[in-house]
N, C-alpha and C. Protein backbone atom coordinates (compact mmCIF):
# COMPACT_ATOMS: atom_id res chain seq x y z
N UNK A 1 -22.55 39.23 -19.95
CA UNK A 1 -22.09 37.86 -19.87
C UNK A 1 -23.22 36.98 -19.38
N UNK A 2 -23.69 36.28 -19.98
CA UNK A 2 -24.71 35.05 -19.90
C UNK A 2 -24.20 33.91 -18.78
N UNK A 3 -24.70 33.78 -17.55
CA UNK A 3 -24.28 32.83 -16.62
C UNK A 3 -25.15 31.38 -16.34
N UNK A 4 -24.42 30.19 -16.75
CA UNK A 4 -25.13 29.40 -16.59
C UNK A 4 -25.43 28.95 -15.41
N UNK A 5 -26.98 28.08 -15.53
CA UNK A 5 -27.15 27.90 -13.96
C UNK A 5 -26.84 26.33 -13.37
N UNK A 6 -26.38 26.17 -12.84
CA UNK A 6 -25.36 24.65 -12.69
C UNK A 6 -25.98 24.10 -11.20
N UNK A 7 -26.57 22.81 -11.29
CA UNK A 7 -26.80 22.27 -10.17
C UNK A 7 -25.62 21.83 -9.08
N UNK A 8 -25.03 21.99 -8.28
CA UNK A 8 -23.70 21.71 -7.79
C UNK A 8 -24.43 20.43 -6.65
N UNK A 9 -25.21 19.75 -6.54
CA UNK A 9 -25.71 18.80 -5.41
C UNK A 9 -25.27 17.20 -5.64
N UNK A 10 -25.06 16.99 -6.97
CA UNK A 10 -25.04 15.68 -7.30
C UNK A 10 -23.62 15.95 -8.38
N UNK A 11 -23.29 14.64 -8.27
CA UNK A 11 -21.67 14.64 -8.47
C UNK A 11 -20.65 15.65 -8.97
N UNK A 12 -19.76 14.86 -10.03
CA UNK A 12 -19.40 15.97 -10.94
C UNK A 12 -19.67 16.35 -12.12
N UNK A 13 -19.28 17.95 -12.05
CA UNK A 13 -20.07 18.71 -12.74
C UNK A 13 -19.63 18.22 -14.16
N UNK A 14 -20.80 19.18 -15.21
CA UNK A 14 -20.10 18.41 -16.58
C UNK A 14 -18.96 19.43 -16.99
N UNK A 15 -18.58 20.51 -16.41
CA UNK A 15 -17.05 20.97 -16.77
C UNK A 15 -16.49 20.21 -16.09
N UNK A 16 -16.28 19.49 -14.45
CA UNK A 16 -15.56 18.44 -14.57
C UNK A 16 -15.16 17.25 -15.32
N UNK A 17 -16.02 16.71 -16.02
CA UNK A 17 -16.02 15.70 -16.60
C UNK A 17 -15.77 15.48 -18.26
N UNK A 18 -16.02 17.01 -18.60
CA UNK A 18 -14.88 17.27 -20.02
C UNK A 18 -13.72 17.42 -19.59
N UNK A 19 -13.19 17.93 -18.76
CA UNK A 19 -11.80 18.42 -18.53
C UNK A 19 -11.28 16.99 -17.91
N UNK A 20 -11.75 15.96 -17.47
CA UNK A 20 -11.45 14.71 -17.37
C UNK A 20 -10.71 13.84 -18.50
N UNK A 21 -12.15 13.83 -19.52
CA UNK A 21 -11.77 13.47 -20.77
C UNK A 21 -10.91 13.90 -21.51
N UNK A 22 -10.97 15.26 -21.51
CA UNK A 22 -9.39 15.66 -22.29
C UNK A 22 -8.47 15.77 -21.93
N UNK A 23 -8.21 15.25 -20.39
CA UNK A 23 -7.14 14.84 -20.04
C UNK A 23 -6.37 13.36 -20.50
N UNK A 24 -7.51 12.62 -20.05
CA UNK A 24 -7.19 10.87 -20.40
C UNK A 24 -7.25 11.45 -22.06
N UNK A 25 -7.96 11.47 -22.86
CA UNK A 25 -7.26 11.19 -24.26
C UNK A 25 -5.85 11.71 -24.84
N UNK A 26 -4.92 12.57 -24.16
CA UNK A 26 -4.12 12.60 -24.58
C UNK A 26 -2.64 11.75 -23.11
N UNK A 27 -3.49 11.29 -22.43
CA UNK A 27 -2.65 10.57 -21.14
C UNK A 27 -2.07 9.62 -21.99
N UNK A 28 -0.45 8.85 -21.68
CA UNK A 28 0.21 7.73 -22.31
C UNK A 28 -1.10 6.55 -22.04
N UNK A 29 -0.54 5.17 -22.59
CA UNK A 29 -1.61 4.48 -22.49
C UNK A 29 -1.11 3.70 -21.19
N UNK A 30 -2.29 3.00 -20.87
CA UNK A 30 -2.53 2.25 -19.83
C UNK A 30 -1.33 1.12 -19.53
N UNK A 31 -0.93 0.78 -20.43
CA UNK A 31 0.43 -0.28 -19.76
C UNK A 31 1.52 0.17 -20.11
N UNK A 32 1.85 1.94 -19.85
CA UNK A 32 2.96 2.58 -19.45
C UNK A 32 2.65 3.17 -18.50
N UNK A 33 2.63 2.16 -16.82
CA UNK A 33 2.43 2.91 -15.61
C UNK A 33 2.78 4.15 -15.40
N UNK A 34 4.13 3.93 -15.66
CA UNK A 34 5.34 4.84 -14.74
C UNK A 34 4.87 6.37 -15.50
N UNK A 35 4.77 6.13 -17.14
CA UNK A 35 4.73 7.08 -17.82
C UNK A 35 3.48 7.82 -17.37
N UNK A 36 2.33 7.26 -17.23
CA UNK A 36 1.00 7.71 -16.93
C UNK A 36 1.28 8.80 -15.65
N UNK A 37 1.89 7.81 -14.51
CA UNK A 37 1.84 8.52 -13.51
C UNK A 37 2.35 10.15 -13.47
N UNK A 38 3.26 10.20 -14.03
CA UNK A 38 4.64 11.26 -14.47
C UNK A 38 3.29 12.45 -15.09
N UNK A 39 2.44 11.73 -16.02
CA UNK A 39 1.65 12.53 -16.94
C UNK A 39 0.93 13.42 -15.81
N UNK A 40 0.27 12.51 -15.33
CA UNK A 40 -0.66 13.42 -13.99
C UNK A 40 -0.27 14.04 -12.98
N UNK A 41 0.79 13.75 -12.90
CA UNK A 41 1.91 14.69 -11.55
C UNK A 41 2.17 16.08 -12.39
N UNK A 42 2.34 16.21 -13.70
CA UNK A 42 2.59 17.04 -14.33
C UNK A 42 2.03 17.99 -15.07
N UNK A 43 0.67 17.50 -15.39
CA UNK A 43 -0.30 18.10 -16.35
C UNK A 43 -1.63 18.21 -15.33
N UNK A 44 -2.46 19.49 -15.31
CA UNK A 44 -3.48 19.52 -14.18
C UNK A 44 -4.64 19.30 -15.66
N UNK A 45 -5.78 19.73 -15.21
CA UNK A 45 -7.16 19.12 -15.54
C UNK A 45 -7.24 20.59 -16.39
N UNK A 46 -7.87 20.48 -17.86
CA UNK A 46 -7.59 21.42 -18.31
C UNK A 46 -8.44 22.96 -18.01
N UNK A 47 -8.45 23.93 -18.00
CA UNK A 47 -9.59 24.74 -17.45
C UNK A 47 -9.44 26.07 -17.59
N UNK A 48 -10.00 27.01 -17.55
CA UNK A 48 -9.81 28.52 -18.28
C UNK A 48 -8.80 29.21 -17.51
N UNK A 49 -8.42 29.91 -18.40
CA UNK A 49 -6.98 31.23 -17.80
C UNK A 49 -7.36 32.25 -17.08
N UNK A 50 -8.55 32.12 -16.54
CA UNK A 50 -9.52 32.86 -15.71
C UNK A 50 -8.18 32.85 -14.25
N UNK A 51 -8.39 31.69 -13.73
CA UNK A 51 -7.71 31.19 -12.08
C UNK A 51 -5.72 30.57 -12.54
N UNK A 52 -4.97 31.91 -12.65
CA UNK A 52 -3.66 31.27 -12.21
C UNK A 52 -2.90 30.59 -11.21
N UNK A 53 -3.58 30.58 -10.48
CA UNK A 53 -3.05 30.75 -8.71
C UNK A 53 -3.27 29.20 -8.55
N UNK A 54 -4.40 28.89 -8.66
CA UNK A 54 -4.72 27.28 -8.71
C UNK A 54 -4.89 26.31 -9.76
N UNK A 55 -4.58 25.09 -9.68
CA UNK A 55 -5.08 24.30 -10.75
C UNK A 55 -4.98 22.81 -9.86
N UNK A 56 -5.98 21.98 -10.40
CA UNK A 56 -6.43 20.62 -10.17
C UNK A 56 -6.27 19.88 -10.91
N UNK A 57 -5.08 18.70 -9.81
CA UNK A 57 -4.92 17.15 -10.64
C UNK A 57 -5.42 16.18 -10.22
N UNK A 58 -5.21 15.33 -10.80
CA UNK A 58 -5.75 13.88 -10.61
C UNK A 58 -4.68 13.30 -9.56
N UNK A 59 -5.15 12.04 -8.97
CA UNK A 59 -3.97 11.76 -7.73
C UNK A 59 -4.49 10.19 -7.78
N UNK A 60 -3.62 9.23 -7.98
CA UNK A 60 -3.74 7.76 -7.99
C UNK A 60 -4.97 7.50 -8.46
N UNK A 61 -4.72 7.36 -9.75
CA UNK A 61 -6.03 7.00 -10.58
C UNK A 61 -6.36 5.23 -10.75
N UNK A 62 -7.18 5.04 -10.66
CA UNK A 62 -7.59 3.69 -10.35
C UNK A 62 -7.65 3.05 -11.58
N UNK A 63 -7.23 2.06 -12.05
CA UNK A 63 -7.44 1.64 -13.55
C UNK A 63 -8.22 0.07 -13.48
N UNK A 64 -9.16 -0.44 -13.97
CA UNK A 64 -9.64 -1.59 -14.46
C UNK A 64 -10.11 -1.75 -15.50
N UNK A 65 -9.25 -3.05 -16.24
CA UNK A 65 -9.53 -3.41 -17.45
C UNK A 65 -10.35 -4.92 -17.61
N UNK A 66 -11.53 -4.62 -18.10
CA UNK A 66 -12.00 -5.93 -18.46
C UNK A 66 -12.17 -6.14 -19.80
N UNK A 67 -12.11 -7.95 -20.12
CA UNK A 67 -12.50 -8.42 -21.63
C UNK A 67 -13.67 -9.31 -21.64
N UNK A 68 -14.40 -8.99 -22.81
CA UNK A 68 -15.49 -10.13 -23.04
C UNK A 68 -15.99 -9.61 -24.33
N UNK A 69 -16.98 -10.93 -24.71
CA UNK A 69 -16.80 -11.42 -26.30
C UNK A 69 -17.32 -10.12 -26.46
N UNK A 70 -16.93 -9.87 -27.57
CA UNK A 70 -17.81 -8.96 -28.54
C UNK A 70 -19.65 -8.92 -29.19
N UNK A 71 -20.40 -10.20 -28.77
CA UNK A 71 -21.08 -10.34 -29.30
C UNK A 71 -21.85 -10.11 -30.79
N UNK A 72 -20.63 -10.15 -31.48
CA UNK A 72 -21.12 -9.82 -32.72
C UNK A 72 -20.82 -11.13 -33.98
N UNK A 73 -20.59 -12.33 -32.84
CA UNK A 73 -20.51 -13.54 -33.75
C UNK A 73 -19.23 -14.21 -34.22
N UNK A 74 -18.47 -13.48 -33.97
CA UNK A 74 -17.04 -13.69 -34.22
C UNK A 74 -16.66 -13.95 -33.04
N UNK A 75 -15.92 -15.29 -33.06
CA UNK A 75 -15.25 -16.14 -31.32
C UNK A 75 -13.97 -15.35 -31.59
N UNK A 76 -13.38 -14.83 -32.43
CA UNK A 76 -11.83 -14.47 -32.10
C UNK A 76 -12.05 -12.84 -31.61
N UNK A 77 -13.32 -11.96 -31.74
CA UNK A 77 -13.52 -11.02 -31.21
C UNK A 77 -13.64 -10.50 -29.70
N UNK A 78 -13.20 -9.43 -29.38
CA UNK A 78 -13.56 -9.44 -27.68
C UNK A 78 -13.53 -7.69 -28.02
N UNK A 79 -14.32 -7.33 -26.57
CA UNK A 79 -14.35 -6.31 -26.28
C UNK A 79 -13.24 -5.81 -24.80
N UNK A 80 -12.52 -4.84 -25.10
CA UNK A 80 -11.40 -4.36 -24.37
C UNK A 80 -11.77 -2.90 -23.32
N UNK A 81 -12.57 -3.22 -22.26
CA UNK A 81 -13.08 -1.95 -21.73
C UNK A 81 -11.95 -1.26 -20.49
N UNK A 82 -11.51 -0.41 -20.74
CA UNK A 82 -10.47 0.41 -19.36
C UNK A 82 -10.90 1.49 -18.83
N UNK A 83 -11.63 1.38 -17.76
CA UNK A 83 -12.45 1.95 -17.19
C UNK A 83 -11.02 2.47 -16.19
N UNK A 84 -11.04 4.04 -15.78
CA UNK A 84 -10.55 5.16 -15.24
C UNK A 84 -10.94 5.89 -14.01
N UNK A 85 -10.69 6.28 -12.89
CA UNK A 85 -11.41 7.17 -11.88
C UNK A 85 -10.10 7.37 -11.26
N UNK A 86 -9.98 8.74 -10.73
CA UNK A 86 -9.38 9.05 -9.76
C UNK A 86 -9.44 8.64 -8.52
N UNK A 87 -8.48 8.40 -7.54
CA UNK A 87 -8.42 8.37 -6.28
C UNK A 87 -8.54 9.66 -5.45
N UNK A 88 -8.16 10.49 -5.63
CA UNK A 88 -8.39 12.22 -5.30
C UNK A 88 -7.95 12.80 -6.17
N UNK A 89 -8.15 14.03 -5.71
CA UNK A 89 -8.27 15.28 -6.65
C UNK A 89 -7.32 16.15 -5.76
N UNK A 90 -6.57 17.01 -6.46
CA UNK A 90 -5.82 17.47 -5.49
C UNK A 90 -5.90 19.47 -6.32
N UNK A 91 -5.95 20.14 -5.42
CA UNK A 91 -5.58 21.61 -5.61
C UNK A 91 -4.26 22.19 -5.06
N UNK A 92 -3.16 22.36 -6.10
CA UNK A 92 -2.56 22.75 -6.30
C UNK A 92 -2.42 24.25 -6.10
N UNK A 93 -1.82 25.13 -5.30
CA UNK A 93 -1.52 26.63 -5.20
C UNK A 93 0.13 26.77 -6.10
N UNK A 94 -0.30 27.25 -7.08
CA UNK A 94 0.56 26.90 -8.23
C UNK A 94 2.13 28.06 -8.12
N UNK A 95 3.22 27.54 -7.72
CA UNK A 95 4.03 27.67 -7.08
C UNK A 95 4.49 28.80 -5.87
N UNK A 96 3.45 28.29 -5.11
CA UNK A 96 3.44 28.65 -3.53
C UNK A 96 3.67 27.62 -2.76
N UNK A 97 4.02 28.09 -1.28
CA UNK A 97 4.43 27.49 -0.13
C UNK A 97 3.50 27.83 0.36
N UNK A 98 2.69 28.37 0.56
CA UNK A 98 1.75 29.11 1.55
C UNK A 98 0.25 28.80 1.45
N UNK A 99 -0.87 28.12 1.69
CA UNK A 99 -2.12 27.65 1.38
C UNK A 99 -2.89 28.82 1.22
N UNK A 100 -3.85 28.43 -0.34
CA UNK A 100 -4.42 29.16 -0.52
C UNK A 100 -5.69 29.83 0.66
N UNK A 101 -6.50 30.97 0.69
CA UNK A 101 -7.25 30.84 1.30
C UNK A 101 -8.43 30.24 1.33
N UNK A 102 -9.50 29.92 2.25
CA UNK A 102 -10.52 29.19 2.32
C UNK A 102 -11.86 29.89 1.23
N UNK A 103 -11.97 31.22 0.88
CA UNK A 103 -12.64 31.64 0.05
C UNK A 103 -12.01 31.68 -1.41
N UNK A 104 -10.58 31.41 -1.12
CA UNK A 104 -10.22 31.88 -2.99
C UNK A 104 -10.77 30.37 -3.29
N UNK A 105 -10.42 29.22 -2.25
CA UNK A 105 -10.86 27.57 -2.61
C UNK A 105 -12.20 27.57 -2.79
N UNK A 106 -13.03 27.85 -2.13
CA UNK A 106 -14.48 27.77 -2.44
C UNK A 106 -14.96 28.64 -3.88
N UNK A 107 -14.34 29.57 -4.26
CA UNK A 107 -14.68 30.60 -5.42
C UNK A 107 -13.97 29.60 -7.00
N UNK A 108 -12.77 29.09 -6.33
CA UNK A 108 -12.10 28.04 -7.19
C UNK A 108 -12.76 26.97 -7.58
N UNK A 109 -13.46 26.10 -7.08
CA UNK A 109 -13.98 25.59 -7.27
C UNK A 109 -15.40 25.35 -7.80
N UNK A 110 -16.29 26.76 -7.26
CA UNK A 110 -17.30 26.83 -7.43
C UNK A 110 -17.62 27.57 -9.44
N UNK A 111 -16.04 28.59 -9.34
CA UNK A 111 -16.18 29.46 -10.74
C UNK A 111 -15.91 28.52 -11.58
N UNK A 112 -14.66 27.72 -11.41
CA UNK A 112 -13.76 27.03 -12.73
C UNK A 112 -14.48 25.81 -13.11
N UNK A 113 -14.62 24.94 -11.46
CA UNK A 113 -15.44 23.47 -11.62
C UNK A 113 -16.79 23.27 -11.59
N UNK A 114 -17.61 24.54 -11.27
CA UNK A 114 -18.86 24.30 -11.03
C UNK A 114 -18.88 22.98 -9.80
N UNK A 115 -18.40 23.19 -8.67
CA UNK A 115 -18.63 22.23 -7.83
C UNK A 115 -19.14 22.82 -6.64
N UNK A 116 -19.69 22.42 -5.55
CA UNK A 116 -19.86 22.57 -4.64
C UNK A 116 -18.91 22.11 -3.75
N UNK A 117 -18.18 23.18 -3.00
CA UNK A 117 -17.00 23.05 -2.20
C UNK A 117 -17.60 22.63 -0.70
N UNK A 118 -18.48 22.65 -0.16
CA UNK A 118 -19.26 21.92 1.05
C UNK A 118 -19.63 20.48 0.96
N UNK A 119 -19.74 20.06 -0.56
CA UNK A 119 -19.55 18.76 -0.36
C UNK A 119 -18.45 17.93 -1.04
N UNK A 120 -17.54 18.72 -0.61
CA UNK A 120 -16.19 17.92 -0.80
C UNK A 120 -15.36 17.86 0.01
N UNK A 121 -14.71 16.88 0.89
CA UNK A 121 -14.03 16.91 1.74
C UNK A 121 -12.79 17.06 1.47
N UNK A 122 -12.02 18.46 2.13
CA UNK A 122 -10.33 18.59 2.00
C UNK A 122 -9.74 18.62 2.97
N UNK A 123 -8.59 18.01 2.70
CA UNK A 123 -7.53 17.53 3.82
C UNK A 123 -6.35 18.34 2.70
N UNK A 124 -6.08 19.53 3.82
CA UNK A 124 -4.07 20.16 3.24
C UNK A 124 -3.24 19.18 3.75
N UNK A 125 -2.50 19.24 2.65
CA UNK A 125 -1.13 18.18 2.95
C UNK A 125 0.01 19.18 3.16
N UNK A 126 0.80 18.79 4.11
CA UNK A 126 2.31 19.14 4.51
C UNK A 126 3.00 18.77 3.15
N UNK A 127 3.44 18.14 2.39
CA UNK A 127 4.18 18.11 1.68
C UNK A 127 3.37 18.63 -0.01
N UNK A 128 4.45 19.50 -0.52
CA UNK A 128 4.48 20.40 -1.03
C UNK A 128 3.92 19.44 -2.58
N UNK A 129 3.28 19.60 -3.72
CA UNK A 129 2.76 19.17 -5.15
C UNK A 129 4.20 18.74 -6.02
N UNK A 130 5.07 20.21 -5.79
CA UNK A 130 6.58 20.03 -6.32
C UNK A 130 7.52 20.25 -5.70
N UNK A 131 8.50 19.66 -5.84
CA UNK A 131 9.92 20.20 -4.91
C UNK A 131 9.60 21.29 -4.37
N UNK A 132 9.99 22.42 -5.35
CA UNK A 132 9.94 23.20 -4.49
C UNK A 132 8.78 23.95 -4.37
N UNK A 133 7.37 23.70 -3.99
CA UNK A 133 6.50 24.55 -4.04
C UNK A 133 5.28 23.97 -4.38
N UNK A 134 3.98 24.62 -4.52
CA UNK A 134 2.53 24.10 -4.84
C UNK A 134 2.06 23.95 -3.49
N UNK A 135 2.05 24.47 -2.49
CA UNK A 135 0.72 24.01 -1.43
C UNK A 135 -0.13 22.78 -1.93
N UNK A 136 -0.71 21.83 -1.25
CA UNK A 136 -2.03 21.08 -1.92
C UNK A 136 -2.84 20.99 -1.05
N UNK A 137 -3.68 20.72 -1.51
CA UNK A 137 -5.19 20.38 -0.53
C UNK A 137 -5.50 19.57 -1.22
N UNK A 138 -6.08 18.05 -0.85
CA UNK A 138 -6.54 16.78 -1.36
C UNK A 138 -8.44 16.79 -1.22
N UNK A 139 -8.78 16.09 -2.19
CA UNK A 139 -10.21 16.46 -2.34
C UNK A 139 -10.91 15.27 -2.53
N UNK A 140 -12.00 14.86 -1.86
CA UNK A 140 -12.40 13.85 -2.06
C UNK A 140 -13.47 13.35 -3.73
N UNK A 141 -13.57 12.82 -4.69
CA UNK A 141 -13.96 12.51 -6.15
C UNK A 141 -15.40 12.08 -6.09
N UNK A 142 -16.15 13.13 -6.90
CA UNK A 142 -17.27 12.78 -7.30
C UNK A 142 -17.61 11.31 -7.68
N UNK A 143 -18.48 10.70 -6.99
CA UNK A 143 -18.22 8.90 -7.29
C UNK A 143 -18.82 8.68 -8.83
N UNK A 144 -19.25 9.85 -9.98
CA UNK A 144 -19.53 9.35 -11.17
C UNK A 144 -18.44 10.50 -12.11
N UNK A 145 -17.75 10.30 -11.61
CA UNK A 145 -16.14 11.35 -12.47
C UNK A 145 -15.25 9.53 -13.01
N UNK A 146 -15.20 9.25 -13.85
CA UNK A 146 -15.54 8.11 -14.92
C UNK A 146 -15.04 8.00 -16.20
N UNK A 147 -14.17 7.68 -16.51
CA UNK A 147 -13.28 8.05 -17.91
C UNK A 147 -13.55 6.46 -18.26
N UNK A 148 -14.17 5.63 -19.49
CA UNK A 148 -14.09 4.51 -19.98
C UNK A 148 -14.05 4.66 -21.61
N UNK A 149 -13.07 4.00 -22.02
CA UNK A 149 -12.52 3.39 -23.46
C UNK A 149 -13.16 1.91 -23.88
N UNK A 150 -13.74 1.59 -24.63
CA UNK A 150 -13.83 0.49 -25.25
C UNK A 150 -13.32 0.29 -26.45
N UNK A 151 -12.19 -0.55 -27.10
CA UNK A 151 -12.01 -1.26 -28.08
C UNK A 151 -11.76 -2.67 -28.45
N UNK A 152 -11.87 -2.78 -29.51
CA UNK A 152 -12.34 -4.33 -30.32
C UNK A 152 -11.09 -4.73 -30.49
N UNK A 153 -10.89 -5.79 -29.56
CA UNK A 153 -9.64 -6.85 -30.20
C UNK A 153 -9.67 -8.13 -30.49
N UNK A 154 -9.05 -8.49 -31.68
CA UNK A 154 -8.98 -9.34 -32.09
C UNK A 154 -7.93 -10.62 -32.17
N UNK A 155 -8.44 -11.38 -31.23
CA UNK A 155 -7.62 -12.86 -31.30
C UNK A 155 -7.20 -13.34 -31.94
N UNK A 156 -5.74 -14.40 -32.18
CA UNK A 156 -5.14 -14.47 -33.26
C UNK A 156 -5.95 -16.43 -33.41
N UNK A 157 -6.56 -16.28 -34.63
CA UNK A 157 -7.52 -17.43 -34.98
C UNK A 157 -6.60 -18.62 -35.86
């Protein structure tokens, strides 16, 4: 087995940041709050069948949308950018009560996300991911983990 060699010092990794993206492209869209939210409470970050025990979601994702012209000469044109980031990251002990341990988290993170678990700050939460169950530990977000959409809309002329 061929092991790649992954810098873990500077943000997130780029298996974080595919498994980002293919999350948001199939997420409801942006002005179905409620629905969005439901999506990410429900669906973790996608990632190999390697680690059952854990999986990582997204947790109050930050949304800003800006418009401006298109510059391509057309006044009824604009550009529609919805820029994405998480608020935390959360690890899930996938239906347990009981917190994972401090090495399966560091091995979790380090095998699945290529991250460096020393520079991420976690705080376990008392209350449970699901009714009944999921342990969590909250994780602080690589500040360039970054999901942005641009499309062209057009004003009615």
């Amino acid at each position: 087995m061929e092991v790649e060699c992954i810098d873990m010092t500077e943000g997130a990794s780029k298996r974080l940041i595919e498994a980002y993206e293919a999350l948001m492209s199939r997420a409801p869209g942006a002005a179905f709050h409620r629905a969005r939210e439901l999506y990410f409470n429900k669906y973790p970050l996608p990632q190999e069948e390697s680690e059952q025990d854990l999986r990582l979601y997204i947790v109050d994702e930050q949304l800003k949308e800006t418009i401006e012209p298109a510059g391509d000469g057309n006044a009824s044109h604009r550009l529609v950018t919805l820029t994405s980031r998480p608020g935390a990251l959360a690890i899930v002990h996938w239906q347990r009560v009981d917190a994972p341990s401090a090495e399966q988290v560091r091995s979790y993170l380090s095998a699945a996300w290529h991250m460096n678990p020393d520079q991420l700050k976690q705080k376990p939460l008392e209350q449970p991911w699901f009714r009944d169950g999921g342990h969590q530990i909250r994780l602080t977000v690589p500040t360039d983990l970054i999901w942005q959409k641009t499309s062209l809309l057009t004003l009615p002329g």
